[in-house]
Protein backbone atom coordinates (compact mmCIF):
# COMPACT_ATOMS: atom_id res chain seq x y z
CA UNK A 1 13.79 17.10 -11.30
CA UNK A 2 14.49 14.92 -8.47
CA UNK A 3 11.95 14.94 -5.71
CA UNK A 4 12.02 16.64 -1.88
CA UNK A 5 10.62 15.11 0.72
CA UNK A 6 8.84 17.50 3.06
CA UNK A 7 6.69 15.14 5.47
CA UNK A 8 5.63 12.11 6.42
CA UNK A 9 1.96 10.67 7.71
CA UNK A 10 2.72 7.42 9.55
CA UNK A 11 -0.05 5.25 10.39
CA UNK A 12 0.02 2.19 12.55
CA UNK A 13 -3.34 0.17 12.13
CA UNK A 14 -5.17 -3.40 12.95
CA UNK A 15 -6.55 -4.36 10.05
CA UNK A 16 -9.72 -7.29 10.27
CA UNK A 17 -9.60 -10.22 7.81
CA UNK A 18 -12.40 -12.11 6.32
CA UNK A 19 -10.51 -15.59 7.20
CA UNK A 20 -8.50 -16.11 10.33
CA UNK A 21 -5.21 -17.46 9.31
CA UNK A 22 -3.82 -20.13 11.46
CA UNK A 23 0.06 -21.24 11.16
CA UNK A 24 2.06 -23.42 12.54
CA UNK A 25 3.58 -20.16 14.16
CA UNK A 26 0.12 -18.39 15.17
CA UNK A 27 -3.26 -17.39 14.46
CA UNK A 28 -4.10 -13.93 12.88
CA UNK A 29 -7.70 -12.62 12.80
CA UNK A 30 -6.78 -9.19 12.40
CA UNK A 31 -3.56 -8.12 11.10
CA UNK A 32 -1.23 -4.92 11.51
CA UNK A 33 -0.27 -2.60 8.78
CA UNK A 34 1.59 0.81 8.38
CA UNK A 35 0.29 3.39 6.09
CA UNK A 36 2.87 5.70 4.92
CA UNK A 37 1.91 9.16 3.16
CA UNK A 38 5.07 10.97 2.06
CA UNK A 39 4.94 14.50 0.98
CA UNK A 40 7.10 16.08 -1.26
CA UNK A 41 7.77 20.01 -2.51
CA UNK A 42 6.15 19.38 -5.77
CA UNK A 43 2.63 18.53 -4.07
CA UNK A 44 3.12 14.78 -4.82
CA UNK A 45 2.16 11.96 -2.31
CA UNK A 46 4.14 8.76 -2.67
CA UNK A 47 1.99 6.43 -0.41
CA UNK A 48 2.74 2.58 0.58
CA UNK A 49 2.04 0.21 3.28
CA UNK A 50 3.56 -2.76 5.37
CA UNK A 51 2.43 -6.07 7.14
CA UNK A 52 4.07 -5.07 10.11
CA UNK A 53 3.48 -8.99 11.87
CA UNK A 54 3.17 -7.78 15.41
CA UNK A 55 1.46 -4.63 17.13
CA UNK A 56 4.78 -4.25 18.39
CA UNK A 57 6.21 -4.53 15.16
CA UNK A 58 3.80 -1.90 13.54
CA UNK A 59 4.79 0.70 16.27
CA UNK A 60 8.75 0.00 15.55
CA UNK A 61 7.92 0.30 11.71
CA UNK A 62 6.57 3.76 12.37
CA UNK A 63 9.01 4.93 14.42
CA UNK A 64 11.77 4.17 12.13
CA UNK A 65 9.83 5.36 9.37
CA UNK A 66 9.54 8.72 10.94
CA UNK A 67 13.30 9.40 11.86
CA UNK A 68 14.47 7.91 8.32
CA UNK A 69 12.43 11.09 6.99
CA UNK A 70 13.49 13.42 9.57
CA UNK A 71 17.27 12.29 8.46
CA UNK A 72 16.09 13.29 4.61
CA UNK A 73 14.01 15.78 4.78
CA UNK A 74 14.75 18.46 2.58
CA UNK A 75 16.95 16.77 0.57
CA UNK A 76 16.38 15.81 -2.87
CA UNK A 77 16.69 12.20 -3.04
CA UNK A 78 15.91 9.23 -5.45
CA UNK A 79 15.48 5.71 -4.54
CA UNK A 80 19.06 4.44 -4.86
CA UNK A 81 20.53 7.62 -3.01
CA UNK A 82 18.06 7.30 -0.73
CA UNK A 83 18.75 3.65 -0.25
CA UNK A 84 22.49 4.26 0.18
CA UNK A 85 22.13 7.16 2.30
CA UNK A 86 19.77 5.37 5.07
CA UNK A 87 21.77 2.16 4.38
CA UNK A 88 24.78 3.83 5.61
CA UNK A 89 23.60 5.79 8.67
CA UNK A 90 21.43 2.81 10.21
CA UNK A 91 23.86 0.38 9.92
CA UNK A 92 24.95 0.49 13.65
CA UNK A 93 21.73 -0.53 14.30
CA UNK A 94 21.49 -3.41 11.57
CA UNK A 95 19.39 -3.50 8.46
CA UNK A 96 17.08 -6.23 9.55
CA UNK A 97 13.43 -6.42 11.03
CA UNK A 98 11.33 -3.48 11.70
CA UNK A 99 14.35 -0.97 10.07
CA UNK A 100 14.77 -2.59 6.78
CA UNK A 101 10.54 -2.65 6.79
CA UNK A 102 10.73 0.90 7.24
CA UNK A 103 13.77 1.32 4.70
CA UNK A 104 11.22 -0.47 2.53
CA UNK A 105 8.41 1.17 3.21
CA UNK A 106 9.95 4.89 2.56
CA UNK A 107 11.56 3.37 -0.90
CA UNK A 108 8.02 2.08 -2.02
CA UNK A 109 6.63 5.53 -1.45
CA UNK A 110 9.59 7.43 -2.91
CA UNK A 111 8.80 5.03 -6.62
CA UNK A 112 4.86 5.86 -6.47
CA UNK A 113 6.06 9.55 -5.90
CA UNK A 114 8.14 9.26 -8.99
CA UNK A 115 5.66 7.29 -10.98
CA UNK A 116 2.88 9.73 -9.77
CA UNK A 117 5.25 12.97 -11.30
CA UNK A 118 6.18 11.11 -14.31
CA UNK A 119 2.50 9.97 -14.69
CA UNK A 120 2.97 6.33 -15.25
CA UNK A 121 2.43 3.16 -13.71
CA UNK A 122 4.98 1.59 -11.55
CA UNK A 123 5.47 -1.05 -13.92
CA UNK A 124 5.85 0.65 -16.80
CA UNK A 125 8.68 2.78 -15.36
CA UNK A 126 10.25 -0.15 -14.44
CA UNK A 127 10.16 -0.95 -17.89
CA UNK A 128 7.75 -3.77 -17.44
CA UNK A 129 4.25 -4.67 -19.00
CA UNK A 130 1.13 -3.94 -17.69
CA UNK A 131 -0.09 -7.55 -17.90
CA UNK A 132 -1.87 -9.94 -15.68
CA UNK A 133 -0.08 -11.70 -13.98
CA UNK A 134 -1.43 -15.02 -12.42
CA UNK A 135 -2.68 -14.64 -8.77
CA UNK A 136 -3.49 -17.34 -5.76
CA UNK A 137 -5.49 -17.27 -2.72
CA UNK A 138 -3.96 -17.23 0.01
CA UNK A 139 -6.44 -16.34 2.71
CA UNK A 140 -7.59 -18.80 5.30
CA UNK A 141 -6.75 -22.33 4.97
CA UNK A 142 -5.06 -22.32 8.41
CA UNK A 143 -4.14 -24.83 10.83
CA UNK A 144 -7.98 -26.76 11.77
CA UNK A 145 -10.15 -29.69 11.31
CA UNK A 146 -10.56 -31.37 7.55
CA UNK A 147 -14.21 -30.62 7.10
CA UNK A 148 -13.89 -26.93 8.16
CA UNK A 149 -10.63 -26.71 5.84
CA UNK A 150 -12.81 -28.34 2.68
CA UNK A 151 -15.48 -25.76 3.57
CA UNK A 152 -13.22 -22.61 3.87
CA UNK A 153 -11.70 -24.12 0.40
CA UNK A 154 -14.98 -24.23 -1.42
CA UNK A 155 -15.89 -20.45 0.07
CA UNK A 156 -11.94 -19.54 -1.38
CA UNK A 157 -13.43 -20.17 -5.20
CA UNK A 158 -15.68 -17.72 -4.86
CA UNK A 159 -13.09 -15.21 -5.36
CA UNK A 160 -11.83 -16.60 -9.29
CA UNK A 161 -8.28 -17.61 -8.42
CA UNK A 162 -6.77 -20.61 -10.23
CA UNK A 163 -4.38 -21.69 -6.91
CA UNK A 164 -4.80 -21.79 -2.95
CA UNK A 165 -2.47 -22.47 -0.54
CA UNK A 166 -2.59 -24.35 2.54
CA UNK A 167 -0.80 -24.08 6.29
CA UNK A 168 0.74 -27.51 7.09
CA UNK A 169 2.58 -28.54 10.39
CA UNK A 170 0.50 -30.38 12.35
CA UNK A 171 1.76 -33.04 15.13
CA UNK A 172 1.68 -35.71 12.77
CA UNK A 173 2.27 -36.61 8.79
CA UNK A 174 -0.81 -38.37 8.72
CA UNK A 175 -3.01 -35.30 10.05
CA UNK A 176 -1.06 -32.97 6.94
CA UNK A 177 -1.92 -35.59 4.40
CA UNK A 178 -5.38 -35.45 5.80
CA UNK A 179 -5.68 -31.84 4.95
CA UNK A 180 -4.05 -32.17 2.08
CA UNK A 181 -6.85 -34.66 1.15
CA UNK A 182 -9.75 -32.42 2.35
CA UNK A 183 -8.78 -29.80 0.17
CA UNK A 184 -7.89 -31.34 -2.48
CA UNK A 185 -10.95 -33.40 -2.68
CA UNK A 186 -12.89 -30.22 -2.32
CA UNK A 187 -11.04 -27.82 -4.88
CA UNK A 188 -11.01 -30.82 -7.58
CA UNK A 189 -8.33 -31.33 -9.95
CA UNK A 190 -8.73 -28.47 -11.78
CA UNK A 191 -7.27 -25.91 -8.80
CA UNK A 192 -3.21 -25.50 -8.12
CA UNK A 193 -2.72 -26.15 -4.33
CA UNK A 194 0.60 -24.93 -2.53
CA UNK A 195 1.63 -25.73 0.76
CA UNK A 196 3.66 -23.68 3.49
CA UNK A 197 4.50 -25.30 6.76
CA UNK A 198 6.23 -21.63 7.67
CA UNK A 199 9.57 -23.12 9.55
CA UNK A 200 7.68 -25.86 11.78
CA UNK A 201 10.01 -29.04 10.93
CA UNK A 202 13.16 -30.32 11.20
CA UNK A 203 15.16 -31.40 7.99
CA UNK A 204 14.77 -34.96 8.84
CA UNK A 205 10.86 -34.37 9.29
CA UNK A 206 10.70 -32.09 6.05
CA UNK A 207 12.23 -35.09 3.85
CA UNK A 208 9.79 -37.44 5.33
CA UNK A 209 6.43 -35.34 5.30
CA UNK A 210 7.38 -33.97 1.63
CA UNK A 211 8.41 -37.81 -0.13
CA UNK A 212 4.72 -38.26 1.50
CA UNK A 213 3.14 -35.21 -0.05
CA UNK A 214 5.00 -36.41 -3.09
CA UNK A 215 3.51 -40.00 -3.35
CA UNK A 216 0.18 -38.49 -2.91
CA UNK A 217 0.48 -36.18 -5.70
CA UNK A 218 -1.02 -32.35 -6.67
CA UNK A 219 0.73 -30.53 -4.93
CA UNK A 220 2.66 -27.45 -6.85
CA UNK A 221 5.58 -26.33 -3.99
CA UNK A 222 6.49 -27.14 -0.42
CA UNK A 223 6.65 -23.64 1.15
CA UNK A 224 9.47 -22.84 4.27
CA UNK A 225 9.60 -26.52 5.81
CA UNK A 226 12.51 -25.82 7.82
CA UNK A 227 14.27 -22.59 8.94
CA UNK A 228 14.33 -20.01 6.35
CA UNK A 229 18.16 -19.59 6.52
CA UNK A 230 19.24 -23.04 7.45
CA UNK A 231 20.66 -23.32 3.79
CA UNK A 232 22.28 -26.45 3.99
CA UNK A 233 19.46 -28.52 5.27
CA UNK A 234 16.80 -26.60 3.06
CA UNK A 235 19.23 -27.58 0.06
CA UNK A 236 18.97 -31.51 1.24
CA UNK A 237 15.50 -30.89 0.78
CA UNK A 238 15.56 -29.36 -2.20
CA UNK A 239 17.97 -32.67 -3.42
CA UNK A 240 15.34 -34.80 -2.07
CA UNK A 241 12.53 -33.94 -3.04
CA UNK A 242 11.33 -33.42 -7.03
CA UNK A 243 8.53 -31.10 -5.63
CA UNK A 244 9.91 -27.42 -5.75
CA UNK A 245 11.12 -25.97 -2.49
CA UNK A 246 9.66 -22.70 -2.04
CA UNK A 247 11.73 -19.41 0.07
CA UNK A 248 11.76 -15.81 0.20
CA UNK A 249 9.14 -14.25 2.35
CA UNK A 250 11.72 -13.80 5.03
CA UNK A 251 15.02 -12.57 2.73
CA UNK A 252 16.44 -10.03 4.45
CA UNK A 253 17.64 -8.02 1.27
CA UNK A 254 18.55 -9.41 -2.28
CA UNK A 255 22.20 -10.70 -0.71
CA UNK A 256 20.03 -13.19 1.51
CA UNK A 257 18.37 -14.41 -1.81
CA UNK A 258 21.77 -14.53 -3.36
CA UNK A 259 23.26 -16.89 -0.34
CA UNK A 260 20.48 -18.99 -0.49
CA UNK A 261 20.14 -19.41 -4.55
CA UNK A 262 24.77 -20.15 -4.43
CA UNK A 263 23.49 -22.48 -1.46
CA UNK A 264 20.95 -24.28 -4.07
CA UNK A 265 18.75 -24.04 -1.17
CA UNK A 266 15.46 -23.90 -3.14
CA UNK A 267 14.17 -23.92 -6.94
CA UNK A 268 11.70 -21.09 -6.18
CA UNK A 269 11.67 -17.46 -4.67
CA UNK A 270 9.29 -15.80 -3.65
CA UNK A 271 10.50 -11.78 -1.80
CA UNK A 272 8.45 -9.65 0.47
CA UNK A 273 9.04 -6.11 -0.95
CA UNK A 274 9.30 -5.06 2.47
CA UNK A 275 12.00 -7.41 3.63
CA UNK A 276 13.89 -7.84 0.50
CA UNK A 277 14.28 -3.57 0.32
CA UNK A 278 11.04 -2.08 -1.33
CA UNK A 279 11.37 -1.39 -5.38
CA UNK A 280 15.06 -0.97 -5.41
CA UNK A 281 15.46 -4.50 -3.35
CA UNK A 282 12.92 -6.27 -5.31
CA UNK A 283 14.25 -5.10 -8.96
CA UNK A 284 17.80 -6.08 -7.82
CA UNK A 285 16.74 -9.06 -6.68
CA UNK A 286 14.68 -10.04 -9.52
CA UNK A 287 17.49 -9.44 -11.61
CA UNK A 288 19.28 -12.67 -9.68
CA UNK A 289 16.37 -14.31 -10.04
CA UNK A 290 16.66 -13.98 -13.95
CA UNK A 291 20.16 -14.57 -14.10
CA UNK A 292 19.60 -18.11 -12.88
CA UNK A 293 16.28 -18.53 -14.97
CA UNK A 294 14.49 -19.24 -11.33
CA UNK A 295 10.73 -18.53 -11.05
CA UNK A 296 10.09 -15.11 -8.86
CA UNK A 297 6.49 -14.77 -6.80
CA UNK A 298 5.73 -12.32 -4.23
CA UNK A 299 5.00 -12.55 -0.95
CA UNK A 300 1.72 -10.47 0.44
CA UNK A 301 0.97 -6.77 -0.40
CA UNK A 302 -0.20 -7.59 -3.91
CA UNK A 303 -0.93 -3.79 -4.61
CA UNK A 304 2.57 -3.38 -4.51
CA UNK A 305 3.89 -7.17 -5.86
CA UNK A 306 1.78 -7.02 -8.85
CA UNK A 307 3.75 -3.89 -10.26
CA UNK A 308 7.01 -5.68 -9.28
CA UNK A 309 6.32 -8.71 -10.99
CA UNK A 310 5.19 -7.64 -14.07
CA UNK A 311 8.64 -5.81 -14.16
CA UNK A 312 10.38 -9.35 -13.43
CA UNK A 313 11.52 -11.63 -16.29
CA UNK A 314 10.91 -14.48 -14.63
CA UNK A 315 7.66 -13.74 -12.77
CA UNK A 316 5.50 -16.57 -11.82
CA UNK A 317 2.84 -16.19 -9.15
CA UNK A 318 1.28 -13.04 -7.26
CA UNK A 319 -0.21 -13.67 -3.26
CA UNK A 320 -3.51 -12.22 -3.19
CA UNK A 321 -4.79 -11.14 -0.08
CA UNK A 322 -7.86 -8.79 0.36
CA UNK A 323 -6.55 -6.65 3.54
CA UNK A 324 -5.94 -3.69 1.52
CA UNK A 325 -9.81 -3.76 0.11
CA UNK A 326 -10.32 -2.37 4.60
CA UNK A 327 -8.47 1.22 3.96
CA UNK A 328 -8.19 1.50 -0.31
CA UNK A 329 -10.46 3.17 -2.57
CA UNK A 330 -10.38 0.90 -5.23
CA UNK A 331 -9.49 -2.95 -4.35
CA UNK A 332 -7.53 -5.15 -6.58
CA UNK A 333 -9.66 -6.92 -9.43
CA UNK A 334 -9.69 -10.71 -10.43
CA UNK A 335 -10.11 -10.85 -13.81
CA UNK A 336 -9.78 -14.83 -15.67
CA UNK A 337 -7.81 -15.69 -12.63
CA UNK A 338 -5.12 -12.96 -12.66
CA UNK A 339 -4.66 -9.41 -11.21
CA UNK A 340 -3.32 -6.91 -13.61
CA UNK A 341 -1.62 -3.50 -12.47
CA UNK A 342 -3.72 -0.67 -12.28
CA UNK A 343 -3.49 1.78 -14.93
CA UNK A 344 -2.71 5.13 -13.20
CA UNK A 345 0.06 6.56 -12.09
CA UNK A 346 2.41 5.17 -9.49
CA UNK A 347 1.26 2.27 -7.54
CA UNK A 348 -2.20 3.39 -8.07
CA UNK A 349 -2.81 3.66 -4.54
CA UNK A 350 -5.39 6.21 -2.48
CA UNK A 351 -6.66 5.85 0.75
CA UNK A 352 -10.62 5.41 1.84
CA UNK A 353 -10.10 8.08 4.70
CA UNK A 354 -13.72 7.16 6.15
CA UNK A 355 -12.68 3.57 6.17
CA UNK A 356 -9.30 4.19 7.87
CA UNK A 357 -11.05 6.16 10.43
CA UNK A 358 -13.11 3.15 11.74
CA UNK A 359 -9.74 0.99 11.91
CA UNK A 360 -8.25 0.73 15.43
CA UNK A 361 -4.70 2.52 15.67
CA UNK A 362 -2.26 0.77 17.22
């Protein structure tokens, strides 16, 4: 039996992290999420949560959220109808930004209801396999001076993970290659290092800078070096370069990931399940990305990613992030290097309500 929704708890919150993360765009030493409790007739909670980027952002989020459910309550709904129904009535608006996050956020919830009432793991009714799936850090490692970058580094190990990434874009090529070098000379050999410059160049800059970061060697992808959707320029990168060009994080549903893959724009792919369109976005996106045999990786929220990839043929690499250990019960767990889906119900997801209550609404 399908499920009802009945209600919705919609939280906008700052959330502190352990290492400020500075990009080429800004730095973040707290972040904002939206917590999402949606209740249903059958006394099941489907629960998620978004990076919402801006305080701003997070209020938007939640006031979308809340009139999607208003639109459905009562009705019994699964994902895809859901998804069709709310595509169809916001589209005067436009499915982009803080709408498709709530879109997103309200499908998420809607699959841990259903995995909660058919009492299995996300992943496994998905019809993937509970394995681990390989994780890296991405905390920290922001925009700052070489010796504090080799130090954060070092304190990054701490946590297990095989990989880091770094935030590149500074004024000059030599100062990125000097980070580069810090880090690398820090983390040893041994350690996979990505790098994101998060839009910051121009094409002609990105071909320079990355046949640089090529001749230096050890580095694994070259992360948004131009404009996300500048396809044509991020595919004479891609031609350029024998390093893997790395998108995703800011595909605005799986037909952005499908322009961009026709485009040859990049080798790799990484969605955010809240910009790509929560479960139902991600599978049908991850279905592309098998089609073309391209490598999938997520993009932030690994509580939610590491379901999603382990239903992906091609997965490849899960973000980690710790924000989620500030307002979850049971954090994530490193184990060899990887993070494996919980195995409970659903997403696995419940709320530390005496932890959430020290957090600073927005």
């Amino acid at each position: 039996m399908a499920l009802t929704i009945t209600s919705a708890l919609v939280r906008p919150l700052m959330v502190p992290v352990k290492f400020a993360l500075g990009t080429s765009a800004a730095v973040l030493g707290a972040v904002p999420v939206v917590l999402l409790d949606l209740g249903t007739d059958q006394g099941v909670t489907g629960r998620s949560y978004v990076f919402a980027y801006t305080r701003a952002g997070a209020r938007g989020v939640a006031g979308h959220i809340q009139e999607i459910v208003d639109a459905v309550r009562g009705q019994p709904l699964t994902p895809l109808r859901l998804q069709r129904l709310m595509r169809r009535r916001l589209a005067l608006i436009g499915l982009v930004g803080t709408v498709r996050m709530a879109l997103s956020a309200v499908d998420v919830a809607l699959w841990d209801a259903t995995g909660l009432s058919a009492g299995l793991p996300l992943c496994t009714l998905l019809g993937g396999d509970p394995a681990p799936i390989r994780a890296y850090d991405s905390r920290g490692l922001g925009l700052m001076e070489p010796d504090r970058l080799a130090d954060e580094a070092e304190a990054l190990l701490a946590a297990g993970l095989p990989a880091v990434k770094l935030r590149l874009g500074y004024p000059t090529l030599s100062q990125d290659l000097a980070a580069i070098g810090a880090v690398r000379r820090r983390i040893g050999d041994g350690i996979t290092l990505m790098v994101d410059y998060n839009q910051a160049l121009t094409p002609q800059e990105a071909v320079e800078r990355g046949v640089a970061i090529e001749r230096e060697g050890g580095v694994a992808w070259i992360e948004e070096p131009i404009r996300h959707d500048d396809h044509r320029g991020n595919a004479r990168i891609a031609g350029r370069l024998t390093m893997p060009v790395q998108l995703g994080e800011n595909f605005n549903g799986p037909e952005a990931m499908l322009e961009a893959l026709s485009a040859e724009a990049c080798d790799l792919v990484m969605p955010d399940v809240a910009r790509i369109g929560g479960v139902t976005g991600w599978m049908q996106a991850a279905g592309l990305a098998a089609a073309r045999d391209v490598d999938i990786s997520s993009h932030l929220m690994p509580e939610i990613s590491v379901h999603l990839l382990a239903a992906s043929p091609t997965a490849d690499w899960l973000e980690y992030v710790d924000w989620a250990d500030a307002f979850v019960q049971e954090p994530l767990r490193i184990d060899g290097g990887s993070v494996s889906p919980p195995p409970k119900p659903g997403l696995g997801l419940v709320w530390d309500e005496d932890r959430i209550a020290r957090l600073e609404s927005i």
